[in-house]
Structures are given as C-alpha cells and as structure tokens.
N, C-alpha and C. Protein backbone atom coordinates (compact mmCIF):
# COMPACT_ATOMS: atom_id res chain seq x y z
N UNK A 1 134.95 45.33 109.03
CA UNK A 1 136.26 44.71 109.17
C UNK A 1 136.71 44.08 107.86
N UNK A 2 137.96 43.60 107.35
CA UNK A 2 138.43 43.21 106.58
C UNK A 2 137.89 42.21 105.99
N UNK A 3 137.71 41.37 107.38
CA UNK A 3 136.75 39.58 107.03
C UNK A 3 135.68 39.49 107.05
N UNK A 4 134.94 40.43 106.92
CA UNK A 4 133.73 40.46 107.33
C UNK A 4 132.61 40.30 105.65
N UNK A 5 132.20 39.59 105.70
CA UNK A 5 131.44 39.22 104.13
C UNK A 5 130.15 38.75 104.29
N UNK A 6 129.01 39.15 103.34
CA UNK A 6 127.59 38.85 103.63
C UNK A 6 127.02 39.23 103.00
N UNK A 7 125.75 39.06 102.64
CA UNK A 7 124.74 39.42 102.04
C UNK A 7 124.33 40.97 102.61
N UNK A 8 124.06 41.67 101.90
CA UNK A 8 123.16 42.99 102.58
C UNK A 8 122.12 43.36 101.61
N UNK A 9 121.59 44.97 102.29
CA UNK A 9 119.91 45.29 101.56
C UNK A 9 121.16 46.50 101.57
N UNK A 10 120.51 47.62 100.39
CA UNK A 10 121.12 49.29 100.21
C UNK A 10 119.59 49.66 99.73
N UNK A 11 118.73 50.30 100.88
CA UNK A 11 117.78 51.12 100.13
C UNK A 11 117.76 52.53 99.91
N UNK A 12 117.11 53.27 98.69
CA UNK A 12 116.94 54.30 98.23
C UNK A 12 115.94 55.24 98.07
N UNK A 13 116.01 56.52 98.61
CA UNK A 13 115.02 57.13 98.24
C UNK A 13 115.24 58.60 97.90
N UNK A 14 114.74 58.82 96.80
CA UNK A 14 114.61 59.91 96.00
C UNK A 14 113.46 60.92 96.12
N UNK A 15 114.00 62.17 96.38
CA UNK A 15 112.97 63.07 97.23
C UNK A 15 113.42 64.06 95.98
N UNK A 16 112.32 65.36 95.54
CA UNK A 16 112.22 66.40 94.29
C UNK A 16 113.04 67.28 95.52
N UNK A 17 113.73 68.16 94.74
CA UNK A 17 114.59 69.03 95.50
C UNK A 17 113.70 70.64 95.61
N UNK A 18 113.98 71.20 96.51
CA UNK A 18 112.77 71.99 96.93
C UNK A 18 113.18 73.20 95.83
N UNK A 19 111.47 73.78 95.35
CA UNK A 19 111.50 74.79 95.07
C UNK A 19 112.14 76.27 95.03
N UNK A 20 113.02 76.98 94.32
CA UNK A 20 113.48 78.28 95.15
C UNK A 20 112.61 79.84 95.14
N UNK A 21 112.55 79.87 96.13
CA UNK A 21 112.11 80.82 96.73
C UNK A 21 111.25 81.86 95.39
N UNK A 22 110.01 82.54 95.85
CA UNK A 22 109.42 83.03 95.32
C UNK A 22 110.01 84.22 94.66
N UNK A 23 111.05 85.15 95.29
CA UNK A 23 111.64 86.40 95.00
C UNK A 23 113.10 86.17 94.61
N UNK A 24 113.16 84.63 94.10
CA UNK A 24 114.35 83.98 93.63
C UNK A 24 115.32 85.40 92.46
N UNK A 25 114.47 85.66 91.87
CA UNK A 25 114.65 86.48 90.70
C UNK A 25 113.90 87.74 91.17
N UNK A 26 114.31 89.15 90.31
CA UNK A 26 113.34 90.39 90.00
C UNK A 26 112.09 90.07 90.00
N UNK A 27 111.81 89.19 88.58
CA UNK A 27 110.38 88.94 88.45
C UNK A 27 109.43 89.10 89.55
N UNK A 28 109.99 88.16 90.34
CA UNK A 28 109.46 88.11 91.85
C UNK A 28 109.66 88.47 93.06
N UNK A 29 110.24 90.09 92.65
CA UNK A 29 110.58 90.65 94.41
C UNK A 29 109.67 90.81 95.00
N UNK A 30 110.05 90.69 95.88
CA UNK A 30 108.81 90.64 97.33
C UNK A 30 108.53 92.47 97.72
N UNK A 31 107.84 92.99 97.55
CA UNK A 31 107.78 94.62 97.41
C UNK A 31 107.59 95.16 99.16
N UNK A 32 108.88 96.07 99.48
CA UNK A 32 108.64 96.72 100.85
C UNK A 32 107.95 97.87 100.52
N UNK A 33 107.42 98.41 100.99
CA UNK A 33 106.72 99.66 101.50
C UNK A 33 107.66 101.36 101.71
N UNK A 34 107.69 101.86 100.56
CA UNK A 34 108.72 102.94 100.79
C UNK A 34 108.40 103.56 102.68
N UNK A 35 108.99 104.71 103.13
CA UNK A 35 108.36 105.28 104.11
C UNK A 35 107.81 104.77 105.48
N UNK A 36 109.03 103.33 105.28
CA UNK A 36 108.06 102.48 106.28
C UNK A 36 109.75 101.83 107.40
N UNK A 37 109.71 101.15 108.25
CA UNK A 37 110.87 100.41 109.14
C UNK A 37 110.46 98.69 109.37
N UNK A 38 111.14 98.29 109.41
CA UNK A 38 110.91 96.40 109.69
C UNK A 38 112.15 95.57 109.12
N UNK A 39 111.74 94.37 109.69
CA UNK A 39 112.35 93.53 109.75
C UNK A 39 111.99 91.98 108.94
N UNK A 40 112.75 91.64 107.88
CA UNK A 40 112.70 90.25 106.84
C UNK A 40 113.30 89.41 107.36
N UNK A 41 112.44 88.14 107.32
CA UNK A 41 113.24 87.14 107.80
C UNK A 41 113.35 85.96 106.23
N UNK A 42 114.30 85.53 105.82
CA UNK A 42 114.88 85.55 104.67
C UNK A 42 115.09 84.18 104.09
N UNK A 43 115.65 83.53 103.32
CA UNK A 43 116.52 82.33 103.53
C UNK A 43 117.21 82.25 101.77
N UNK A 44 118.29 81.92 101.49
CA UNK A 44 119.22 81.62 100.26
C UNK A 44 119.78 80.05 100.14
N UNK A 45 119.03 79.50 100.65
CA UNK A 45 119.52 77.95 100.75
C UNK A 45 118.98 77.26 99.49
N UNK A 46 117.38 77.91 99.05
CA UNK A 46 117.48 77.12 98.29
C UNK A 46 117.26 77.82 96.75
N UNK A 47 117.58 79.53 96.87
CA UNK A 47 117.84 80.04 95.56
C UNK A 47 118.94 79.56 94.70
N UNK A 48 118.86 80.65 93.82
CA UNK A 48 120.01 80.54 92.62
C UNK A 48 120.57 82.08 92.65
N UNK A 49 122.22 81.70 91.92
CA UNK A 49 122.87 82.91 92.06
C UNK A 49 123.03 83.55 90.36
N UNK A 50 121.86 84.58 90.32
CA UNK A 50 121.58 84.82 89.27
C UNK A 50 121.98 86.19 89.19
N UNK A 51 122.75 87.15 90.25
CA UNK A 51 122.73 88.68 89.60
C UNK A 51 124.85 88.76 90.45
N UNK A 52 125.10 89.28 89.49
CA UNK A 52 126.51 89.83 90.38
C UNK A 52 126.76 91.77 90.18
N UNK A 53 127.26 92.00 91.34
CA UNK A 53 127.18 93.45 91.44
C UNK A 53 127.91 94.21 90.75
N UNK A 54 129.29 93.72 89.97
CA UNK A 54 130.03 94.10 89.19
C UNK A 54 130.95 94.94 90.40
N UNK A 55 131.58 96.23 89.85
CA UNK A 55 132.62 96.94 91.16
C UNK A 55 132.14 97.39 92.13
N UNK A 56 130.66 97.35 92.12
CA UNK A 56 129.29 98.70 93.26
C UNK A 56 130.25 97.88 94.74
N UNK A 57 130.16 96.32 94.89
CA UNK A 57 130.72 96.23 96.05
C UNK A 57 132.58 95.84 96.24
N UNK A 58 132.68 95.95 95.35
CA UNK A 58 134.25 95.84 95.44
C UNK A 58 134.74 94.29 95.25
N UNK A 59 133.74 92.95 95.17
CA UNK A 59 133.91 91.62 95.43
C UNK A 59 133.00 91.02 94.27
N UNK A 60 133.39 90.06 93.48
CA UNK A 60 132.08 88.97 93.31
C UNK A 60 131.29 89.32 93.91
N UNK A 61 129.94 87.84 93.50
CA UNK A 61 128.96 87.71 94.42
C UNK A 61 128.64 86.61 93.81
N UNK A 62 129.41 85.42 94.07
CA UNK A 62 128.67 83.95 93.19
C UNK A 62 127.76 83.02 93.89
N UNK A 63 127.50 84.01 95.21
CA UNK A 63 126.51 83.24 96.28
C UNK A 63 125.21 83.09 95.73
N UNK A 64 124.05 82.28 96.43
CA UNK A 64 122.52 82.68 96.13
C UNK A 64 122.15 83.89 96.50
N UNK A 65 120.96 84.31 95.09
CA UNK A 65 120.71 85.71 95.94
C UNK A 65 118.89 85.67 95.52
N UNK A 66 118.22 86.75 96.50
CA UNK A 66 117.03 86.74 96.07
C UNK A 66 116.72 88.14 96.31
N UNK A 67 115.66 89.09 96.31
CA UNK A 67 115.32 89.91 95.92
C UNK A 67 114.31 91.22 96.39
N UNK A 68 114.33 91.84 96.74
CA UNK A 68 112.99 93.08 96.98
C UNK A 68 112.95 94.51 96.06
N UNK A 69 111.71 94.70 96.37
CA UNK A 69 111.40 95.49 95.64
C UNK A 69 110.97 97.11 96.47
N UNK A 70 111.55 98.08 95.88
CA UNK A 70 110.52 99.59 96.93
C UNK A 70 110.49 100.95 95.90
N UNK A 71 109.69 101.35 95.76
CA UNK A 71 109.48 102.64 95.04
C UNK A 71 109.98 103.83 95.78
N UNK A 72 111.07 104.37 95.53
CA UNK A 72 111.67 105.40 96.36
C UNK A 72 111.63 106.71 95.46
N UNK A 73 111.69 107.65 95.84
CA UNK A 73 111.56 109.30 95.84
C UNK A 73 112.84 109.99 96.16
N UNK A 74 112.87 111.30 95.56
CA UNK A 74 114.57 112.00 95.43
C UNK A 74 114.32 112.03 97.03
N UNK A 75 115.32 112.01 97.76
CA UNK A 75 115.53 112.82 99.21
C UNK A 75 115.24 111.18 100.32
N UNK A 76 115.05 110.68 99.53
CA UNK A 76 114.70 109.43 100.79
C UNK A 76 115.76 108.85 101.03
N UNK A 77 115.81 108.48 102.15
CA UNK A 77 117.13 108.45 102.83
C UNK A 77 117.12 106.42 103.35
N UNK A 78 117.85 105.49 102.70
CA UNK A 78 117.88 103.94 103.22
C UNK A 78 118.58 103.47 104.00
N UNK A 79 118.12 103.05 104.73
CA UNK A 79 119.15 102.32 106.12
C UNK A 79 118.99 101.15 105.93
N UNK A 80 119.93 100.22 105.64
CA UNK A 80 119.76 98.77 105.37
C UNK A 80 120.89 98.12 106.16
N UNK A 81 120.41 96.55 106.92
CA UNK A 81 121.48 96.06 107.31
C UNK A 81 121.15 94.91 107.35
N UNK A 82 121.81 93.50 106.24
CA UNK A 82 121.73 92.58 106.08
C UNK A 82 122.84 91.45 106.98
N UNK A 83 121.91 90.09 107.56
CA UNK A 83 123.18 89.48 108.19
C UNK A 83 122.39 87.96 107.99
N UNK A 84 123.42 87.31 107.87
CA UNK A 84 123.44 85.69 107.64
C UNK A 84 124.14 84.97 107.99
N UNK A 85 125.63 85.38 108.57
CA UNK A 85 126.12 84.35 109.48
C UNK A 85 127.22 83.97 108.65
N UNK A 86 126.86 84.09 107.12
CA UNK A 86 128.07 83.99 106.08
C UNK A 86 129.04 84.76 105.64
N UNK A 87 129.35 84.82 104.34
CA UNK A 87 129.99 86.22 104.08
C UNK A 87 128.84 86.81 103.02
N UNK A 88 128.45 87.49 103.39
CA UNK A 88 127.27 88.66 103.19
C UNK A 88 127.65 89.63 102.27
N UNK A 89 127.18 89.45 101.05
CA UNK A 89 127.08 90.34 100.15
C UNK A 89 126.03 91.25 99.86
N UNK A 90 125.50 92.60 99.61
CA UNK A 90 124.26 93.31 98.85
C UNK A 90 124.18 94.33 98.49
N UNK A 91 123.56 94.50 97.75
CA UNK A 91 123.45 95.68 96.97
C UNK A 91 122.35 95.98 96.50
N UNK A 92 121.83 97.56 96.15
CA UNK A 92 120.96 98.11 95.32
C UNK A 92 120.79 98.56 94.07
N UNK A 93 120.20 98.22 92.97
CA UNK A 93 119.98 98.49 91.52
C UNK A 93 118.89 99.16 90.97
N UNK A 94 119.18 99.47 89.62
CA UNK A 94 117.09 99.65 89.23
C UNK A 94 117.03 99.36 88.01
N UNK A 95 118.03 97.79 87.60
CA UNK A 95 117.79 97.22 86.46
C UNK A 95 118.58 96.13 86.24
N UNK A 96 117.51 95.09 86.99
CA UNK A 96 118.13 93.35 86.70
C UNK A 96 118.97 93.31 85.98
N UNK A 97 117.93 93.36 84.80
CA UNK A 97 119.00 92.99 83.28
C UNK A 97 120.29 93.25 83.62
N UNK A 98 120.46 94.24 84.07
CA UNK A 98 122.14 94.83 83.87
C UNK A 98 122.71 95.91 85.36
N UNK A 99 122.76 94.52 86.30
CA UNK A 99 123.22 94.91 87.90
C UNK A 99 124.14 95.98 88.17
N UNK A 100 125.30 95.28 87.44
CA UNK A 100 126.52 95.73 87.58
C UNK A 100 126.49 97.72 86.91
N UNK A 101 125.85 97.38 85.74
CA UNK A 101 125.63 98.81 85.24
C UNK A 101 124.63 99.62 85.96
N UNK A 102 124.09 99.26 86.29
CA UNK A 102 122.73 99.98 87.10
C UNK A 102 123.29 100.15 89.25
N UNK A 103 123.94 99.57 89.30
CA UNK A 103 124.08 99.55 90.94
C UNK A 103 124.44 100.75 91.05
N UNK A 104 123.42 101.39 92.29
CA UNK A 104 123.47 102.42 92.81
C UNK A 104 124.68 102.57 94.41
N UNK A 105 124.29 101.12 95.02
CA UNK A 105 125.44 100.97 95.87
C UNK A 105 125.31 99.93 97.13
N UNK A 106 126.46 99.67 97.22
CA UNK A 106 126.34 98.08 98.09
C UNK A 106 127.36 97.85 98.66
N UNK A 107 127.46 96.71 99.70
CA UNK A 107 128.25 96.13 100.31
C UNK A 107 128.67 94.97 100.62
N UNK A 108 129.54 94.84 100.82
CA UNK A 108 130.89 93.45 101.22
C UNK A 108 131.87 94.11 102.03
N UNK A 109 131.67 94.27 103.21
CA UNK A 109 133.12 94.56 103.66
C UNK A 109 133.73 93.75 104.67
N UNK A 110 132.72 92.90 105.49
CA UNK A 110 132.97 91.81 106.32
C UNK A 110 133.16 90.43 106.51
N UNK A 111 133.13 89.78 106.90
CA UNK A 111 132.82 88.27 106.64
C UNK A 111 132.06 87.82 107.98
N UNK A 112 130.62 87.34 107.95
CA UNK A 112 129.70 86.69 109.10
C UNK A 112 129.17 87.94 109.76
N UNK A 113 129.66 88.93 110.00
CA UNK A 113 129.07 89.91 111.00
C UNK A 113 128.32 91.21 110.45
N UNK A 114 127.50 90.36 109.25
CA UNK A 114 126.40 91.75 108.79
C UNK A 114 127.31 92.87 107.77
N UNK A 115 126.23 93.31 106.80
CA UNK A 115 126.77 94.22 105.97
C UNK A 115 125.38 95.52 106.16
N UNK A 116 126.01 96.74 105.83
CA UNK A 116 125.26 98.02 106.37
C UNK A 116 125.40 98.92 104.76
N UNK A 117 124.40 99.20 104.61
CA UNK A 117 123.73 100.24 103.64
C UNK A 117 123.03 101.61 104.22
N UNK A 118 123.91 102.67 103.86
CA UNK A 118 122.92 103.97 104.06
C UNK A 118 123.28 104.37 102.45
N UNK A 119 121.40 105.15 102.13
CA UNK A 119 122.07 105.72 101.14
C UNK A 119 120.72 106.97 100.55
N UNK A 120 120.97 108.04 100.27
CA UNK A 120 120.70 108.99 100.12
C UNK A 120 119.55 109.26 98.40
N UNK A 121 118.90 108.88 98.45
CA UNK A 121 118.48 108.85 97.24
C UNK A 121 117.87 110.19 96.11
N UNK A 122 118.75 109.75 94.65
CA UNK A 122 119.03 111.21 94.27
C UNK A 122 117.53 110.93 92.70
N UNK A 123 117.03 110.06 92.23
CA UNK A 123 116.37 110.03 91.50
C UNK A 123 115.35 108.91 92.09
N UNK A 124 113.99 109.85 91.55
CA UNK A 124 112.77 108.85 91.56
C UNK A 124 112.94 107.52 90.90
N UNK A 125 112.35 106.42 91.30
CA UNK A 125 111.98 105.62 90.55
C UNK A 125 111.71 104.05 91.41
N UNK A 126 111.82 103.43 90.99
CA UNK A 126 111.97 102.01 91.19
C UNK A 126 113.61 101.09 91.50
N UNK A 127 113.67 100.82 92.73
CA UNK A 127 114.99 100.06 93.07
C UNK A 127 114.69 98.78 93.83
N UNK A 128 116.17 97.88 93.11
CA UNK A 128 115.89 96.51 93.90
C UNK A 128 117.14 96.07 94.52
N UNK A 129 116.70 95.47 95.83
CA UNK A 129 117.96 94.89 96.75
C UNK A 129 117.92 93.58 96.88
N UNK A 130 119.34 93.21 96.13
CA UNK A 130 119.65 91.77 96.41
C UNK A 130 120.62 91.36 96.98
N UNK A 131 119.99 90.38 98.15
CA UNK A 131 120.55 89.91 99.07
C UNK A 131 121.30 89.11 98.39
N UNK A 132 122.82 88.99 98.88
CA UNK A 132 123.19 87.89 98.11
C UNK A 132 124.59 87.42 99.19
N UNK A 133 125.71 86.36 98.48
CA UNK A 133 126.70 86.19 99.16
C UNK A 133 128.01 85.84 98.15
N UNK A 134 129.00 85.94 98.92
CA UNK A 134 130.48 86.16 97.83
C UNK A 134 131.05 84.61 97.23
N UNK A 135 130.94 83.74 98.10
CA UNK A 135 130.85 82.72 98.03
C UNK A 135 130.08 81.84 96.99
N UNK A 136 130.87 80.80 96.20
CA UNK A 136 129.96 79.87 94.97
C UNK A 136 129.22 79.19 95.54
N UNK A 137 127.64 79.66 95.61
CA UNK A 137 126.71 78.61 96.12
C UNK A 137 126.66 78.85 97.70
N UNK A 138 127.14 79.80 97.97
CA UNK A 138 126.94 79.79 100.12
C UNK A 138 125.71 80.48 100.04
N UNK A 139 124.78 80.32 100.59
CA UNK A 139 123.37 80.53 101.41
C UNK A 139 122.98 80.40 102.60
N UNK A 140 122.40 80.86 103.20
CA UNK A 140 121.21 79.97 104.51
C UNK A 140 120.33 81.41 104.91
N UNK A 141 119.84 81.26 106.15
CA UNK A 141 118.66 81.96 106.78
C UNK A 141 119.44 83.59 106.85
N UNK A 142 118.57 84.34 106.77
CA UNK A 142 119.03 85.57 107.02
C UNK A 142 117.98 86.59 107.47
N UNK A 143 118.43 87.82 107.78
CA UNK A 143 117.12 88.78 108.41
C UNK A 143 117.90 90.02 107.60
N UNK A 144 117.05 91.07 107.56
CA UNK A 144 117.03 92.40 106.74
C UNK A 144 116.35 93.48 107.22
N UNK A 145 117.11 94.32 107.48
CA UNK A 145 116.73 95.13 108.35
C UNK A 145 116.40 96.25 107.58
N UNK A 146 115.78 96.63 107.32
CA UNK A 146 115.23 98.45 106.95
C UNK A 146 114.42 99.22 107.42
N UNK A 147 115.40 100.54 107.26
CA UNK A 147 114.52 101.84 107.53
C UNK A 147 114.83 103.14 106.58
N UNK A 148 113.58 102.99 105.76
CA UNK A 148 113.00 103.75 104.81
C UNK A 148 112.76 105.53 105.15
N UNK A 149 113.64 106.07 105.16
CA UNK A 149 113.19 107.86 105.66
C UNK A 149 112.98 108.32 104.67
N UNK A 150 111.16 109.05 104.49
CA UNK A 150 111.02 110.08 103.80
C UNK A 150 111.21 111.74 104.22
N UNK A 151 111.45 112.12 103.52
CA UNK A 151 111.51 113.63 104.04
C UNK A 151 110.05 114.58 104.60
N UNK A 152 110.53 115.28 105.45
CA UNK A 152 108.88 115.66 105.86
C UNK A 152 108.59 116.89 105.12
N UNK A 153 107.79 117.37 104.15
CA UNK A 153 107.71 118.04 103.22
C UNK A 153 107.42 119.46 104.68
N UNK A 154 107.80 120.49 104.10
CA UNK A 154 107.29 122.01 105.21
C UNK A 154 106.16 122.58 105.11
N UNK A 155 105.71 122.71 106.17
CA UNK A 155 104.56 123.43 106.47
C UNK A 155 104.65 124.70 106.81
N UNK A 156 103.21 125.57 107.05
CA UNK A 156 103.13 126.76 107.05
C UNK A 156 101.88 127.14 107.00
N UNK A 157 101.51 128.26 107.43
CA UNK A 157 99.70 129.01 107.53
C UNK A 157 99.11 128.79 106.54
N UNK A 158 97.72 128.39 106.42
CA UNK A 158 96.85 128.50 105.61
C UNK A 158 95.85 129.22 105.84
N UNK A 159 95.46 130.01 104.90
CA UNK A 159 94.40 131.01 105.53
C UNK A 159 93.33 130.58 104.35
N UNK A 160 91.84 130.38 105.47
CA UNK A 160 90.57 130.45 105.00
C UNK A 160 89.81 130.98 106.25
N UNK A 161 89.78 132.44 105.00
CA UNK A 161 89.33 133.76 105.49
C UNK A 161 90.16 134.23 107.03
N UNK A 162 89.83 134.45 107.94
CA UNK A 162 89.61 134.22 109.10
C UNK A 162 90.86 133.32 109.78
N UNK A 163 90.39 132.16 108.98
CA UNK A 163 90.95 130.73 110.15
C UNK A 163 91.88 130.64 109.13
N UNK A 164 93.01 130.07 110.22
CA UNK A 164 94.20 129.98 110.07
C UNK A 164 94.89 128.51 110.27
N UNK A 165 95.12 127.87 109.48
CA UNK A 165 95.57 126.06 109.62
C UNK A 165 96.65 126.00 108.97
N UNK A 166 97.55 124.87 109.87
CA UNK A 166 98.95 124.55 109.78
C UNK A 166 98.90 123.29 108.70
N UNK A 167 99.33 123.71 107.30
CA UNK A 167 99.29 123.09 106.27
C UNK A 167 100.41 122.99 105.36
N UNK A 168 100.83 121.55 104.74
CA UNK A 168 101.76 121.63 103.53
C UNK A 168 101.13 122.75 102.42
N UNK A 169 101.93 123.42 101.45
CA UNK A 169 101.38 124.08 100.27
C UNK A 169 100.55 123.58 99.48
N UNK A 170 101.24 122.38 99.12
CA UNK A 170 100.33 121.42 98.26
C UNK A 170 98.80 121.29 98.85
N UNK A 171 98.53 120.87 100.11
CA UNK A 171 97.19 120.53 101.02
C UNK A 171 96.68 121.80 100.48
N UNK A 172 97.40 123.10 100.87
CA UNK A 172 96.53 124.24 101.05
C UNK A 172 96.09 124.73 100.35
N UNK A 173 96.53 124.93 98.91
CA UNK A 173 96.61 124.70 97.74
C UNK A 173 94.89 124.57 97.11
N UNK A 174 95.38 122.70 97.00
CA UNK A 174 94.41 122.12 96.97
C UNK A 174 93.16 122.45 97.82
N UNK A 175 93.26 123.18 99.11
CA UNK A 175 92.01 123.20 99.41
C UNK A 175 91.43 124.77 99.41
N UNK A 176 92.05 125.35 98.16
CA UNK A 176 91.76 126.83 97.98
C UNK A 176 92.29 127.97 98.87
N UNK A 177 92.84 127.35 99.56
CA UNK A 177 93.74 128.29 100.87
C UNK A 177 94.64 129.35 99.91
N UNK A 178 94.92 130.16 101.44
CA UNK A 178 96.08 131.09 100.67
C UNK A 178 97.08 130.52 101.73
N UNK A 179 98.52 130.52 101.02
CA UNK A 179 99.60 129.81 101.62
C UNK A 179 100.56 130.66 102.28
N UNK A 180 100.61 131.44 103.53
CA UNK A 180 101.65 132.27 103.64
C UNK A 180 102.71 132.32 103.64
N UNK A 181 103.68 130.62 103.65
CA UNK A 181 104.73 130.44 103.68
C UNK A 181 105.49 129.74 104.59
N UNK A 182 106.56 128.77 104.02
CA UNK A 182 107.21 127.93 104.91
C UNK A 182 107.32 128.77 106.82
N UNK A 183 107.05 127.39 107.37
CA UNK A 183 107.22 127.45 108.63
C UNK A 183 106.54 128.90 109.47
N UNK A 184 105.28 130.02 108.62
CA UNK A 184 105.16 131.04 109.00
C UNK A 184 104.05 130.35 110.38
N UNK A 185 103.68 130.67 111.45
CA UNK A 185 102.87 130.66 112.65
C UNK A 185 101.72 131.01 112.34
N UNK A 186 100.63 130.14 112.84
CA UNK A 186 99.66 131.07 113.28
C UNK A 186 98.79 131.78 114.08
N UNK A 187 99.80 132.37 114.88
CA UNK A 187 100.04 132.82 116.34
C UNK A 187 100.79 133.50 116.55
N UNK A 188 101.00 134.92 116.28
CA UNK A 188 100.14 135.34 115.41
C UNK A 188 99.26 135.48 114.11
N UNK A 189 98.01 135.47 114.09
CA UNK A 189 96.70 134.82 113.14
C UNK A 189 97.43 135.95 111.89
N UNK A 190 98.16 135.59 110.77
CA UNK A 190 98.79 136.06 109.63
C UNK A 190 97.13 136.12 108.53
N UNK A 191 96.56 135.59 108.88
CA UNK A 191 95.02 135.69 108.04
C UNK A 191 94.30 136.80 108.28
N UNK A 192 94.39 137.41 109.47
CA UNK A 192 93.64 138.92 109.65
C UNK A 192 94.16 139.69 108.27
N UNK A 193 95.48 139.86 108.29
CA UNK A 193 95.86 140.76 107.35
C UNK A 193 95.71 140.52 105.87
N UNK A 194 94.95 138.78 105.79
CA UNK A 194 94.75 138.64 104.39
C UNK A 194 93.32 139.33 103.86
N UNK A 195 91.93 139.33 105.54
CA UNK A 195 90.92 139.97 105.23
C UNK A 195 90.88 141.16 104.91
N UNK A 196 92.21 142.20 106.05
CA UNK A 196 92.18 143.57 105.33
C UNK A 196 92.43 143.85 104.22
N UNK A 197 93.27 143.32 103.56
CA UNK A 197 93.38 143.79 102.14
C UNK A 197 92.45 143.21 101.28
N UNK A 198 91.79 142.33 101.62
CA UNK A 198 90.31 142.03 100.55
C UNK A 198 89.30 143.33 100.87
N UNK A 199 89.62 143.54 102.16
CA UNK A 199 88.36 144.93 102.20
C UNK A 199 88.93 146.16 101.90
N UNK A 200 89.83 146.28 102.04
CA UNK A 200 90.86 147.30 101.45
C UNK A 200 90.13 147.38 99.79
N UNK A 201 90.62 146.19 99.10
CA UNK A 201 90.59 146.09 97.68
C UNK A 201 89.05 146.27 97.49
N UNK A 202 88.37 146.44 98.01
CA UNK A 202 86.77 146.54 98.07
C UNK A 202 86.56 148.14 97.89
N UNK A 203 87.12 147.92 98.83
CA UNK A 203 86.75 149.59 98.84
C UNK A 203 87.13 150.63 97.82
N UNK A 204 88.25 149.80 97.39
CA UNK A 204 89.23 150.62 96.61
C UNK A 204 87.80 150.16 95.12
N UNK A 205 87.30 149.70 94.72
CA UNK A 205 86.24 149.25 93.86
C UNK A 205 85.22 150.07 94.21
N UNK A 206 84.93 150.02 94.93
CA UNK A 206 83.52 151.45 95.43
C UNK A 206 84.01 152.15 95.40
C-alpha cells in the first residue's frame, strides 16, 4: 500500500546456470546408427544457437540447436520427423563449418506441429542433423523420430559344386561360389549345369 513503511530482509541466491547439452555443437553429436528406426528424446533449453541453415529451409534459424551424427551410403533413404511444440526448424549437412553451404535439405514449414524430412541419399559419407528453431533463443523438450532405409542389396544362386545357396554376389564371391545371377532360383538346381560343363571340360582334356 502507499502507507505502508518498514524495515524488511531481500535475500539472494545465486545458482551456476546449467551446462549445455553434450551434442550442443558437431564436436559432440550424439551418433545414430545408419540402417536402424527410433526414437530421441531431446531438449534445446539449455543449448546455444550456433549453426543457421542459410536458404536449405527457406527461414532463419536463430533458435537453440544441437546435433546428431549417422554415416549414410548412396541409396539410403531418411525419414525424419522432428517436434517441440515450438516453431521447429531442421536440417541436414556434412559440414559444420559451413551449414548453409553444405545443407543437403531441411525444414520449416509449420509452426508447433512438427517438421518432416524424407530424403534420398545420393553420396556416401558422413551427415549431421540439427535440430534447431526459427525463433531468437526459443528451445525446450523435443523427440526425433527416424527411420534410416538401407537398400537390400540382390540376391541370387550360388553354386558350390552341387549345392545351390541363395546369396548376395559379394557373399558368394567371397566364399568362392559361382554366382549365377540376380534373383536366378534354385529350384530349379542352376548348379547341375555348372557340374556338366566342368566334366564336359574334362573330358574335352582327355
């Protein structure tokens, strides 16, 4: 109240402000598992907003962002879908240093209701996804959804001697086989006809 006058106490206390997050930065992405599906449970509250996507998503990104890591292969196919409740920014790169030049491709197209990544991958190597948001300084809890598709390399007969096994080339290859060819059966046993012509070629020697 107006009249109101007195002595009082004002106490204080000073608490260290929390650490940010381990995968705050590249340095420290948290590494998924190419070839694999799951679910991250996340948080940007108490990172820093250290990467912006340049045009890959069409928006800024002056939110907190933090980081993962996955070794992907030509033909692998990413399903990503990030949500936080905010306005949700992310994208994929394969060189911190330089986001904006390196982004392979990302999104912003909503505000609060999740952002979605598919994307088709055309070179080997190393890529990183940062979660991030459009907003100066907006953060909090978030989840991350991925699913990692590798391609299923083709199979086909392998013949040793006789026996006949359903093998990649490479496997069969490697295990001295003869390879008859994508998707050939073996059923009918395509290996009989590899013995006749070894005895064929025998004979043809005598």
């Amino acid at each position: 109240g107006a009249s109101n006058v007195g002595s009082y106490i004002l106490s204080t206390q000073c608490e260290s402000a929390q650490e940010p997050p381990v995968n705050n930065t590249c340095d420290g992405a948290i590494a998924i598992e190419n070839c694999t599906t799951g679910i991250i449970e996340g948080d940007l509250t108490w990172a820093t907003g250290d990467y912006e996507p340049g045009a890959c998503t069409g928006y800024t990104a002056a939110g907190n962002d933090v980081t993962y890591m996955v070794d992907l292969e030509a033909g692998n196919i990413v399903n990503l879908f990030y949500f936080g409740g905010y306005d949700e920014s992310f994208y994929i790169v394969t060189d911190c240093a330089d986001p904006a030049g390196t982004c392979v491709v990302g999104a912003d197209a909503t505000v609060g209701t999740g952002e979605t990544i598919y994307y088709e991958v055309v070179t080997t190597g190393t890529y990183y996804i940062i979660c991030d948001a459009y907003g100066t300084g907006v953060g909090g809890a978030f989840t991350l959804e991925y699913d990692l598709q590798c391609p299923v390399p083709p199979t086909g007969a392998c013949c040793f001697d006789l026996d006949c096994v359903i093998l990649t080339e490479e496997a069969c290859v490697a295990d001295q086989g003869i390879y008859k060819g994508d998707d050939v059966p073996c059923d009918p046993n395509p290996c009989e006809e590899v013995a006749t012509e070894a005895t064929s070629w025998g004979q043809i020697k005598s």
